[in-house]
PDB file of N, CA and C in Angstrom:
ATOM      1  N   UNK A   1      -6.307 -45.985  19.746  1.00  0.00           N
ATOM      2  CA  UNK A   1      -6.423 -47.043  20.715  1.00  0.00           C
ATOM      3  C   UNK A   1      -5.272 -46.999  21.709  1.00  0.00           C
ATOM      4  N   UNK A   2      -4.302 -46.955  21.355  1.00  0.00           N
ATOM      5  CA  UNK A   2      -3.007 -46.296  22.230  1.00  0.00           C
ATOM      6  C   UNK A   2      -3.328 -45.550  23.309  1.00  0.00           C
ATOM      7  N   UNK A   3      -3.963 -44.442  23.103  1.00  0.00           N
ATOM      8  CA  UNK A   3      -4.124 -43.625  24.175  1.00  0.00           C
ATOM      9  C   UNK A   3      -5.325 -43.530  25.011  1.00  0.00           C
ATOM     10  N   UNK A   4      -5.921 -45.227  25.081  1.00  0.00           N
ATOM     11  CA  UNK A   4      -6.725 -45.462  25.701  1.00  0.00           C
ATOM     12  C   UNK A   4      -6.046 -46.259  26.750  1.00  0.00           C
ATOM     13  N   UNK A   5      -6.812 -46.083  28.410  1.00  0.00           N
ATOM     14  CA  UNK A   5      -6.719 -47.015  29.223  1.00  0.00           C
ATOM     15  C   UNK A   5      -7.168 -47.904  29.717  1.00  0.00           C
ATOM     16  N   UNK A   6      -6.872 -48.977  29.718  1.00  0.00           N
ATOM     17  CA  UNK A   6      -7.149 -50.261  29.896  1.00  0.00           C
ATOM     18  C   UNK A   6      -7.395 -50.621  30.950  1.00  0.00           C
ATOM     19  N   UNK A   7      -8.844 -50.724  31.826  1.00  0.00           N
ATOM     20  CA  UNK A   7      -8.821 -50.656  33.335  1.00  0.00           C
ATOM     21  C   UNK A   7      -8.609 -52.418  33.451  1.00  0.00           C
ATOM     22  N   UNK A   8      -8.889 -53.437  32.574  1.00  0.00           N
ATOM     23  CA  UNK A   8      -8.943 -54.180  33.110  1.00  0.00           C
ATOM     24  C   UNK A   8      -7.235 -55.114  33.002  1.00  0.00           C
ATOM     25  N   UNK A   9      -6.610 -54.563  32.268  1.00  0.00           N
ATOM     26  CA  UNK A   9      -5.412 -54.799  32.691  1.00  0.00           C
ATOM     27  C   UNK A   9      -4.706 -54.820  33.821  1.00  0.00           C
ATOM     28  N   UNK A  10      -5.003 -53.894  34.328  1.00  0.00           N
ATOM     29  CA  UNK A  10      -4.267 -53.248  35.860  1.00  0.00           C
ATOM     30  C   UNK A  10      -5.053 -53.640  37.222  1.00  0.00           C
ATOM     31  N   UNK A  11      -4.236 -53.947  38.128  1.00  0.00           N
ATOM     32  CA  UNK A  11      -4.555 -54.804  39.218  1.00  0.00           C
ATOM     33  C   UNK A  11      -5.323 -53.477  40.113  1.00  0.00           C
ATOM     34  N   UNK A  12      -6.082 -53.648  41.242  1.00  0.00           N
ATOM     35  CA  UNK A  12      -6.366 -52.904  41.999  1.00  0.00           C
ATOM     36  C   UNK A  12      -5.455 -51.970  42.966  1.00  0.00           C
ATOM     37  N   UNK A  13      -4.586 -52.529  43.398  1.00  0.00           N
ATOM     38  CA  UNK A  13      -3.305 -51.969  44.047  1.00  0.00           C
ATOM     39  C   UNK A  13      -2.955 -50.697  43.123  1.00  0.00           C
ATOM     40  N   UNK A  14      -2.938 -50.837  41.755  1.00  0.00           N
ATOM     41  CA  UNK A  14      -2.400 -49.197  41.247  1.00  0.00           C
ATOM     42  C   UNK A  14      -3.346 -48.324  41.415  1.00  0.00           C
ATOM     43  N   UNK A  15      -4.429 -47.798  41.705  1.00  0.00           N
ATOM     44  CA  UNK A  15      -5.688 -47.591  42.054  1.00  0.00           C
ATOM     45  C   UNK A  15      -5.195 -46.782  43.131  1.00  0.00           C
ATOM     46  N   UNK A  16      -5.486 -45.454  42.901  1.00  0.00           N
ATOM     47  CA  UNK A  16      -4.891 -44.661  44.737  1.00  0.00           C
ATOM     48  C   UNK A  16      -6.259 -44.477  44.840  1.00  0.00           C
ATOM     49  N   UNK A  17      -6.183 -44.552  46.195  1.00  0.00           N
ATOM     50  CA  UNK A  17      -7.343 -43.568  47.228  1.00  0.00           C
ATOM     51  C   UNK A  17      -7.347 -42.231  46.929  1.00  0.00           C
ATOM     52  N   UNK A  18      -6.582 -41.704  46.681  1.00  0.00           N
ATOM     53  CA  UNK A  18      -6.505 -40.068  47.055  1.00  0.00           C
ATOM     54  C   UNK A  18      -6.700 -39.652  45.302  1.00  0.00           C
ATOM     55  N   UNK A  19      -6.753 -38.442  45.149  1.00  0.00           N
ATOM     56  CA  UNK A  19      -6.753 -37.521  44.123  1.00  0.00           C
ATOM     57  C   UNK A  19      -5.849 -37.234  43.284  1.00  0.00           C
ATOM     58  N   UNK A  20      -4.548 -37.632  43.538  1.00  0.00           N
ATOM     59  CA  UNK A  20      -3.909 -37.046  42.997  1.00  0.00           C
ATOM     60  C   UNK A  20      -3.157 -37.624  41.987  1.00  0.00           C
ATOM     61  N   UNK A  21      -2.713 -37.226  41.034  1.00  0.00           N
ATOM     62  CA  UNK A  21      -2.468 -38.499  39.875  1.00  0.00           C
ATOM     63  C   UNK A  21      -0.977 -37.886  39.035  1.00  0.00           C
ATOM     64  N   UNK A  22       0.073 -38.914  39.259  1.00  0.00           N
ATOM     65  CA  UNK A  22       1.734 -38.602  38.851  1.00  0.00           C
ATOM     66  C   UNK A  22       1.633 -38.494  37.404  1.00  0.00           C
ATOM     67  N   UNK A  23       1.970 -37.797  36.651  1.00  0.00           N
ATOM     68  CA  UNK A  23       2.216 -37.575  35.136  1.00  0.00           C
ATOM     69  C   UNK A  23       2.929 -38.238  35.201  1.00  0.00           C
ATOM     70  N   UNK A  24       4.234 -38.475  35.365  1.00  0.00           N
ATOM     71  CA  UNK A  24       4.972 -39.665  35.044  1.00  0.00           C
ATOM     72  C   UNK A  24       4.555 -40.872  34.935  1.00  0.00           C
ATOM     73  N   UNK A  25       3.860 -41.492  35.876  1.00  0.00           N
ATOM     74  CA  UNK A  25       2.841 -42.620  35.964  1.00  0.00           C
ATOM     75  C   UNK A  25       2.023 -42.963  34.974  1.00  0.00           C
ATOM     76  N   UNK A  26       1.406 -41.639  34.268  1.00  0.00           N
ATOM     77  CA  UNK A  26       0.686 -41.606  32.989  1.00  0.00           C
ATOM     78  C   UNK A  26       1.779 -41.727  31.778  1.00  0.00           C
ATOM     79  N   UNK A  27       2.305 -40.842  31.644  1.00  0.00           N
ATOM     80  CA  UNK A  27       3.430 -41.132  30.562  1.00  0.00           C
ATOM     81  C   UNK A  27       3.968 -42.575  30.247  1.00  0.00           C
ATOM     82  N   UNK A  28       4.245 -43.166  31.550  1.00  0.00           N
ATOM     83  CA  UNK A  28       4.770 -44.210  31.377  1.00  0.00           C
ATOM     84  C   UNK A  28       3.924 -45.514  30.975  1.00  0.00           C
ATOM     85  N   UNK A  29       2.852 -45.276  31.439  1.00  0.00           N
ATOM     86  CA  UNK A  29       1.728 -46.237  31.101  1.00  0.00           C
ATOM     87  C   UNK A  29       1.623 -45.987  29.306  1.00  0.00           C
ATOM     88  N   UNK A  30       1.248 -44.831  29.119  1.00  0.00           N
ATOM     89  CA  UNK A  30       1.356 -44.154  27.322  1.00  0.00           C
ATOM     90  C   UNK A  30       2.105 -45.098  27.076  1.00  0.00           C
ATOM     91  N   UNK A  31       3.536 -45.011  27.448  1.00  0.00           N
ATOM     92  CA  UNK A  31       4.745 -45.255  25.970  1.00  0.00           C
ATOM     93  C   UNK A  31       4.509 -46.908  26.531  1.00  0.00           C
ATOM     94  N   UNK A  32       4.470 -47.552  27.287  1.00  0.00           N
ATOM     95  CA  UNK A  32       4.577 -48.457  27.408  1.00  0.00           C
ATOM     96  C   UNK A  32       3.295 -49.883  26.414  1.00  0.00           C
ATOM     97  N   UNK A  33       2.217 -48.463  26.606  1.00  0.00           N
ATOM     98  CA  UNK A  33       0.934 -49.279  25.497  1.00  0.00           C
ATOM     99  C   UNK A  33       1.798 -49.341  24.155  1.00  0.00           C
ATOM    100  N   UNK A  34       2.210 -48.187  23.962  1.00  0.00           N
ATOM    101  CA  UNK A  34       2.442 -48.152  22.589  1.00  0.00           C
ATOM    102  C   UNK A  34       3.445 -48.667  22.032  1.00  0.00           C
ATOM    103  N   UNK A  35       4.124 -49.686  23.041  1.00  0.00           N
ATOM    104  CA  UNK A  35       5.321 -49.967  22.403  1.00  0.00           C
ATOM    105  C   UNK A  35       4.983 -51.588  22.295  1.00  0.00           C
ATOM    106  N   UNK A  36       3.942 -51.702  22.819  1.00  0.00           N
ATOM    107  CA  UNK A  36       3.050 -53.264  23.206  1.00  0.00           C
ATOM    108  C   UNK A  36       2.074 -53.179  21.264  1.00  0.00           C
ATOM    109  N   UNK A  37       1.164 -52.273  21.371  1.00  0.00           N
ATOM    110  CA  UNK A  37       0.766 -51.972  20.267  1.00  0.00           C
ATOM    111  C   UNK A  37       1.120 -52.084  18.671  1.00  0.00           C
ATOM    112  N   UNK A  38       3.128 -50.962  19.004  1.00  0.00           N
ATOM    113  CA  UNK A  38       4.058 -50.926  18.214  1.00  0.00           C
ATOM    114  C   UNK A  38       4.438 -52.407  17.700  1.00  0.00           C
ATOM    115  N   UNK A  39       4.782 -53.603  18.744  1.00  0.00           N
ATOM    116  CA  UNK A  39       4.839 -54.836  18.736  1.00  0.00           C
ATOM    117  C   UNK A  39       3.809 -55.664  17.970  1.00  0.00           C
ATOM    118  N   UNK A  40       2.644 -55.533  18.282  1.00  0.00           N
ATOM    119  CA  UNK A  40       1.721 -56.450  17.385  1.00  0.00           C
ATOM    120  C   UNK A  40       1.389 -55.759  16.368  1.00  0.00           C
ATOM    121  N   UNK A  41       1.896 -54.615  15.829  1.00  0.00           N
ATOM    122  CA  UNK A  41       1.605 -54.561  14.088  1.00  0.00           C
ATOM    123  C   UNK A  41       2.857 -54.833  13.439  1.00  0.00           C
ATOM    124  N   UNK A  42       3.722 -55.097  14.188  1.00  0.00           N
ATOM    125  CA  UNK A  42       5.098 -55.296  13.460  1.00  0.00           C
ATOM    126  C   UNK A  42       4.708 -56.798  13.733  1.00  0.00           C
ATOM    127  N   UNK A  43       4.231 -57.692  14.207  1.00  0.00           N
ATOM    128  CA  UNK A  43       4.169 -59.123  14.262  1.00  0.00           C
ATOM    129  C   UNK A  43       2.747 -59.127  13.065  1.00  0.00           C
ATOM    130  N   UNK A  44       1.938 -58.660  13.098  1.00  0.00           N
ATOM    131  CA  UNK A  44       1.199 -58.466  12.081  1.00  0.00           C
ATOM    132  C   UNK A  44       1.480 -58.224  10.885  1.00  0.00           C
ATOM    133  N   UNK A  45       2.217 -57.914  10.845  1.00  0.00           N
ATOM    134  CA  UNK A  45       2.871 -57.111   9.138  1.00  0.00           C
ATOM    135  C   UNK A  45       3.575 -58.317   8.800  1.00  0.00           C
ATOM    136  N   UNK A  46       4.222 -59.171   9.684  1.00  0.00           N
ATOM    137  CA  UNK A  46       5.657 -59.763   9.073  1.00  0.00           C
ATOM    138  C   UNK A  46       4.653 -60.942   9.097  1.00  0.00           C
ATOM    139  N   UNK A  47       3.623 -61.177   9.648  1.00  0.00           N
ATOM    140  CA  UNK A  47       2.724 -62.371   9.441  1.00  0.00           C
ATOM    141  C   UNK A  47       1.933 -61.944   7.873  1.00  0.00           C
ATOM    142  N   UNK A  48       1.461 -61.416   7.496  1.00  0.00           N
ATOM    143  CA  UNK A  48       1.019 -60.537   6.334  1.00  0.00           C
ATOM    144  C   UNK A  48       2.447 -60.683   5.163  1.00  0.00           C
ATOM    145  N   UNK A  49       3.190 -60.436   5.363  1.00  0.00           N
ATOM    146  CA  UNK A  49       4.150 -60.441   4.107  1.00  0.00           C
ATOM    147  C   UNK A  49       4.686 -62.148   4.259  1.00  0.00           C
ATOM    148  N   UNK A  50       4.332 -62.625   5.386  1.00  0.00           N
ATOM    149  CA  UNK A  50       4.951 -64.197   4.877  1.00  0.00           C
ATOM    150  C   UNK A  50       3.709 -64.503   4.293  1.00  0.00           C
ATOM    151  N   UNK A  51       2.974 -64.506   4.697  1.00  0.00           N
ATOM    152  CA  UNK A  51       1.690 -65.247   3.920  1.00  0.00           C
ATOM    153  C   UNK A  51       1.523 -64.714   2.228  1.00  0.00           C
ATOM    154  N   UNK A  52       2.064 -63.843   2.241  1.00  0.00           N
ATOM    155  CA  UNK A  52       1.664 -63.492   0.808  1.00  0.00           C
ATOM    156  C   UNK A  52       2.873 -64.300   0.534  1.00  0.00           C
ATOM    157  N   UNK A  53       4.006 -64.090   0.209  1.00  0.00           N
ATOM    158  CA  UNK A  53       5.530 -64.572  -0.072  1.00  0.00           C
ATOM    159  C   UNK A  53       5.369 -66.010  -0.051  1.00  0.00           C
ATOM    160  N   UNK A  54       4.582 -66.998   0.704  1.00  0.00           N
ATOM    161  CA  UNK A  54       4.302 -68.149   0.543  1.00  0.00           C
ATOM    162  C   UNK A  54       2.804 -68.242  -0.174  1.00  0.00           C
ATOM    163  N   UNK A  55       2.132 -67.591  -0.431  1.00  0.00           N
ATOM    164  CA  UNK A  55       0.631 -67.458  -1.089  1.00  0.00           C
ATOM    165  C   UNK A  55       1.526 -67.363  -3.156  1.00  0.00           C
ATOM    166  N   UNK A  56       2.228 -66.736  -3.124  1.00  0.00           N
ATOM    167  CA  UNK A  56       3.081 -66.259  -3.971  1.00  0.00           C
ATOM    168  C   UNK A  56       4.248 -67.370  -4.699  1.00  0.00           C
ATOM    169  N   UNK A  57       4.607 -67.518  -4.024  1.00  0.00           N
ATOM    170  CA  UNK A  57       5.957 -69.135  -4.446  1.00  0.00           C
ATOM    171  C   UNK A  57       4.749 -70.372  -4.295  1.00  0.00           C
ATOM    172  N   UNK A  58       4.002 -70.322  -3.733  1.00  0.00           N
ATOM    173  CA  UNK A  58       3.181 -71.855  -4.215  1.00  0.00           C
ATOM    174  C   UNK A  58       2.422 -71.660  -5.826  1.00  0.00           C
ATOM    175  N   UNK A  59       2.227 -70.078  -5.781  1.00  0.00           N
ATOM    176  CA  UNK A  59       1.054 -70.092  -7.303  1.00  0.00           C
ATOM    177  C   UNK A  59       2.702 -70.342  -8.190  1.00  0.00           C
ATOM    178  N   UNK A  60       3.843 -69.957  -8.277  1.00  0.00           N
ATOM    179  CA  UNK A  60       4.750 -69.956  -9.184  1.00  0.00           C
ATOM    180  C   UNK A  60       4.852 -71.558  -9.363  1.00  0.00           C
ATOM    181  N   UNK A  61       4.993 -72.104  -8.521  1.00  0.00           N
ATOM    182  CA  UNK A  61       5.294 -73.680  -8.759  1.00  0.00           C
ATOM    183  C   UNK A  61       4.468 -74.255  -9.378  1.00  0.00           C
TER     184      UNK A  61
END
């Protein structure tokens, strides 16, 4: 899913007329998904281990 692009994210203005297309531009779009991506499984995970950790100390009580 990372290395998919997201047309509807991006405004029309990044959109060239012409043909020709900056690798850098791409690269940067890459690392930038993936660090968005990278972000919500690390907010996912730490949502996942509290819920158990409190799923967990309520059965002990």
């Amino acid at each position: 899913m990372s290395s998919q692009y997201k047309f509807e994210n991006h405004s029309v203005d990044e959109i060239r007329p012409h043909n020709k297309v900056k690798l850098t531009d791409l690269l940067s779009r890459i690392n930038q998904e993936k660090k968005v991506e990278r972000n919500r499984n690390l907010a996912l995970s730490v949502a996942a281990v509290s819920a158990v950790t409190v799923f967990g100390i309520i059965l002990t009580l």
